[in-house]
Protein backbone atom coordinates (compact mmCIF):
# COMPACT_ATOMS: atom_id res chain seq x y z
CA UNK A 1 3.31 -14.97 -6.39
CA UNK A 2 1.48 -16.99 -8.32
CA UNK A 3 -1.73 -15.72 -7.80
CA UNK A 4 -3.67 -18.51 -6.62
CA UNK A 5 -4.70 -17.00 -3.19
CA UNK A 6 -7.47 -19.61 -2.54
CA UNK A 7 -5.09 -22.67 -2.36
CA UNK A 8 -2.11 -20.38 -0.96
CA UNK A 9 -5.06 -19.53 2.23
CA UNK A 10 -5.51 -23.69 2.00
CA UNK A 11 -2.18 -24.39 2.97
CA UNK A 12 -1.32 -21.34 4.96
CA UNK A 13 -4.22 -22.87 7.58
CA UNK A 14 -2.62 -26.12 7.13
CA UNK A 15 0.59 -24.92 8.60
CA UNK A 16 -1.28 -22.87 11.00
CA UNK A 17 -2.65 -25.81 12.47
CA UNK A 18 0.99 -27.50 13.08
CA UNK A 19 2.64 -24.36 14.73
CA UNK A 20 2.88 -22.50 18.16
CA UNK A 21 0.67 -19.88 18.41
CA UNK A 22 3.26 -17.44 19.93
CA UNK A 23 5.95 -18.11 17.42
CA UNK A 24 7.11 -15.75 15.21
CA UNK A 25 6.55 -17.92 12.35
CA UNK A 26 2.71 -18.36 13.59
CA UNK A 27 2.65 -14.32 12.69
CA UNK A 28 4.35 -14.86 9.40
CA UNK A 29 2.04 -16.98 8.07
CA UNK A 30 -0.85 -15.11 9.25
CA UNK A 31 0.92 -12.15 7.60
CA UNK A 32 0.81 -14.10 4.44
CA UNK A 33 -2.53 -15.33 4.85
CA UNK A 34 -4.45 -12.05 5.64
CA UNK A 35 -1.86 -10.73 2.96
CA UNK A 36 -3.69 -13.66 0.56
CA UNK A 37 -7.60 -12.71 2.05
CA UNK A 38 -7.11 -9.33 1.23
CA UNK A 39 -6.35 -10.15 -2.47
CA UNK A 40 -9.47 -12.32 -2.93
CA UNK A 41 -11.87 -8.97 -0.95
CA UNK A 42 -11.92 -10.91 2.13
CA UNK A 43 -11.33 -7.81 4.14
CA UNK A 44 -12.58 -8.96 7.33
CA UNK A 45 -10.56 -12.33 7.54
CA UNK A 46 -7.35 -10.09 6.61
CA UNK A 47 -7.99 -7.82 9.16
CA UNK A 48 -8.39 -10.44 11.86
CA UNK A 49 -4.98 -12.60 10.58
CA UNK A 50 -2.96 -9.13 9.89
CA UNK A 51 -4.23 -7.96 13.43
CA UNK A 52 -3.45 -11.31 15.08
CA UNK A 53 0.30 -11.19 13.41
CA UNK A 54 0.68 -7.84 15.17
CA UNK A 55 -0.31 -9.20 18.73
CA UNK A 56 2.23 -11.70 18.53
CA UNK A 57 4.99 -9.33 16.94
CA UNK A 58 3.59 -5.54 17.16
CA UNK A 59 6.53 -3.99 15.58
CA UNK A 60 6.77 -5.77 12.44
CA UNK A 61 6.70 -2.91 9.58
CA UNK A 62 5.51 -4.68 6.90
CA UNK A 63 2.45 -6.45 8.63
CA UNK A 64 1.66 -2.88 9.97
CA UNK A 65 2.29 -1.92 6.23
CA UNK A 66 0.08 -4.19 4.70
CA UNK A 67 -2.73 -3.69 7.33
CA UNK A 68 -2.74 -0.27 6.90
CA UNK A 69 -2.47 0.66 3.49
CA UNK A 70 -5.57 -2.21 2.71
CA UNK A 71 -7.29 0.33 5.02
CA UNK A 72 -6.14 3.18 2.73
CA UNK A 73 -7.61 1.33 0.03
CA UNK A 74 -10.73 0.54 0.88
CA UNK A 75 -11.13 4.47 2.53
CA UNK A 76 -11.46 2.57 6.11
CA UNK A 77 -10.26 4.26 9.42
CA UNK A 78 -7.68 6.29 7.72
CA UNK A 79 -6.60 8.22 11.08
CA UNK A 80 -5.84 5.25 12.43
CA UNK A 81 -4.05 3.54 9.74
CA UNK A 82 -2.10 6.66 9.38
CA UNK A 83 -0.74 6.04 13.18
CA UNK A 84 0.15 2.77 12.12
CA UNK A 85 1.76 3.90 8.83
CA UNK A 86 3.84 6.26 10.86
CA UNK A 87 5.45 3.64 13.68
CA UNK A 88 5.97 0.95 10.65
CA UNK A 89 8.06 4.42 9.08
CA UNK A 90 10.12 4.85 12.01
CA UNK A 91 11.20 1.11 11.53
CA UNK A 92 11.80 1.71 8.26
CA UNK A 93 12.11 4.84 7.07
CA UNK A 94 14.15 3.80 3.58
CA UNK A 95 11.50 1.51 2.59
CA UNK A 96 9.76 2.72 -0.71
CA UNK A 97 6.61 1.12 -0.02
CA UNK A 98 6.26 1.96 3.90
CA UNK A 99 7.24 5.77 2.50
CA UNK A 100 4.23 5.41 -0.69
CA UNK A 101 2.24 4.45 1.82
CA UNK A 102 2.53 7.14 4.37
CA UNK A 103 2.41 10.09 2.06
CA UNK A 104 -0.68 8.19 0.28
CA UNK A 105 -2.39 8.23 3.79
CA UNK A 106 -1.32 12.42 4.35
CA UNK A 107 -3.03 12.82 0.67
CA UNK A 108 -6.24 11.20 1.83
CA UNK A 109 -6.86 13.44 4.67
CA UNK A 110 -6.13 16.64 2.29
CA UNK A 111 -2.52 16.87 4.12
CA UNK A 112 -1.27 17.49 0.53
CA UNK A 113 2.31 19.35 2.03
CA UNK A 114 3.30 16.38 4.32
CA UNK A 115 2.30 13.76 1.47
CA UNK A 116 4.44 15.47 -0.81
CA UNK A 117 7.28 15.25 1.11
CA UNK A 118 6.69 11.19 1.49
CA UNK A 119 5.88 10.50 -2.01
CA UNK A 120 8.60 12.33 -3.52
CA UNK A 121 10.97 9.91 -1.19
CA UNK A 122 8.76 7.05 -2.42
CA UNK A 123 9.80 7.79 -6.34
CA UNK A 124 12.92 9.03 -5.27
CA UNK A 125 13.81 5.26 -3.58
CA UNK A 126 11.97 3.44 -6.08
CA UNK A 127 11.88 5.25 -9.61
CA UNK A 128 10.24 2.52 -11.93
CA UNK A 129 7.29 1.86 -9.38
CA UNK A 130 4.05 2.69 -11.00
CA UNK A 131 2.14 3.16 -8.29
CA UNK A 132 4.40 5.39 -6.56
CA UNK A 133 4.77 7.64 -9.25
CA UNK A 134 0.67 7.78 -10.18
CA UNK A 135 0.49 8.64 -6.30
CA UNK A 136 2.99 11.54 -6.73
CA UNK A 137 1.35 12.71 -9.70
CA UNK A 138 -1.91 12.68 -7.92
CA UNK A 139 -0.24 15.00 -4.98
CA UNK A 140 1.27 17.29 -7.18
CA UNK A 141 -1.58 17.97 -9.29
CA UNK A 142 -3.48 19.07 -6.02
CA UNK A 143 -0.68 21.21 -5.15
CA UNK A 144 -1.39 23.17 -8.55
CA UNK A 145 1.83 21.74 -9.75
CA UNK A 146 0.67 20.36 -12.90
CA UNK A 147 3.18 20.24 -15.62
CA UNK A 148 5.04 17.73 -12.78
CA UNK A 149 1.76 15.60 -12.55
CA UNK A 150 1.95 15.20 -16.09
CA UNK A 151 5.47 14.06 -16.09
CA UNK A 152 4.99 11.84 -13.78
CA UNK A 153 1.39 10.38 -14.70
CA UNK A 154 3.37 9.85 -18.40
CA UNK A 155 6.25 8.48 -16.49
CA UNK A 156 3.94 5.26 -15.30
CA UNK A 157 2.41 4.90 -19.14
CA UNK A 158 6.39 3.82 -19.88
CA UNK A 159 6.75 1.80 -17.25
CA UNK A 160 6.74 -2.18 -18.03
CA UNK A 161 5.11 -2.68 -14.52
CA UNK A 162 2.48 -0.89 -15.20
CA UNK A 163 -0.98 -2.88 -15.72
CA UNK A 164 -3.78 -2.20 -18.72
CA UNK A 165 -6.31 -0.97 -16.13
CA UNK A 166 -3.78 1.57 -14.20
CA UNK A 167 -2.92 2.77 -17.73
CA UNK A 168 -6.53 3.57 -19.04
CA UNK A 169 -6.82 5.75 -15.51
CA UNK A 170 -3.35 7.52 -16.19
CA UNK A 171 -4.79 8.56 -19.53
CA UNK A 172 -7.73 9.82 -18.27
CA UNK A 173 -5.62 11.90 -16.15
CA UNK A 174 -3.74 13.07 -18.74
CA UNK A 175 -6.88 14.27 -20.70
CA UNK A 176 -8.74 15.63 -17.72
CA UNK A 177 -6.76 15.79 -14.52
CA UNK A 178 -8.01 14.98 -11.58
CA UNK A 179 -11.62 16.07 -12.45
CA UNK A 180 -13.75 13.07 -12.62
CA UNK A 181 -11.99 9.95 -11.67
């Protein structure tokens, strides 16, 4: 929470080093560790701890969450981290994030009817979440809906959340759409 991934990954090993291997706190703190990796760019180290939590507890959502939207993110085996989105879904299937995250992954395949239907849950769940209202902008824009985009690209320039570089892209938005980002 603090930000300071490098010495959170320090003492995340630590603890790794004192634990079973096949406990389910071993996967929580290789949640949070791959969770901490993956803020610093070390994709590949995130991968392998957010992979190893699943081994040990496959159906956690928010591991398969976390996995798979970094995937999203860095435009990396989206079919796949679609399936993954979907089972963490049907775990929880009132979880804002798990929802943003599913109809996020059904926009980046051009699936802009199904993502639609996921992001509008998304804002719907969690109203004053920037990102989930940018990505339902995004959608509706590409469903030629854009008076709504607008709304809702504004709607995230209001929100306290929302961070100086998100806003600067909302704005271009506003000017030019989706042309050029």
């Amino acid at each position: 929470n603090f930000k300071k991934y490098n010495k959170a990954i320090d003492y995340y090993s630590i603890i790794l080093s004192t634990i079973d291997k096949n406990s389910l706190i071993y996967a929580d703190v290789l949640y949070r560790r791959g969770g901490s990796y993956e803020r610093i760019g070390e994709y590949k180290k995130s991968d392998t701890d957010l992979l190893n939590s699943l081994e040990i507890r496959p159906d956690h959502a928010y591991t398969m969450n976390y996995l798979a939207y970094s995937w999203l993110e860095r435009n990396y085996k989206i079919d796949e981290a679609i399936k993954i989105l979907e089972k963490a879904y049907k775990k929880k299937e009132n979880d804002p994030y798990i929802t943003d995250s599913v109809g996020w992954g059904y926009y980046l395949i051009g699936d802009y009817k199904n993502s639609e239907k996921y992001l509008r849950k998304a804002v719907q769940l969690l109203p004053d979440d920037p990102i989930a209202n940018d990505h339902y902008g995004d959608v509706l824009w590409q469903l030629n809906r854009k008076l709504q985009a607008k709304y809702f690209w504004q709607s995230v320039l209001d929100l306290e959340e929302t961070d100086k570089n998100m806003k600067k892209k909302i704005k271009h938005k506003l000017l030019n759409g989706l042309n050029n980002i």
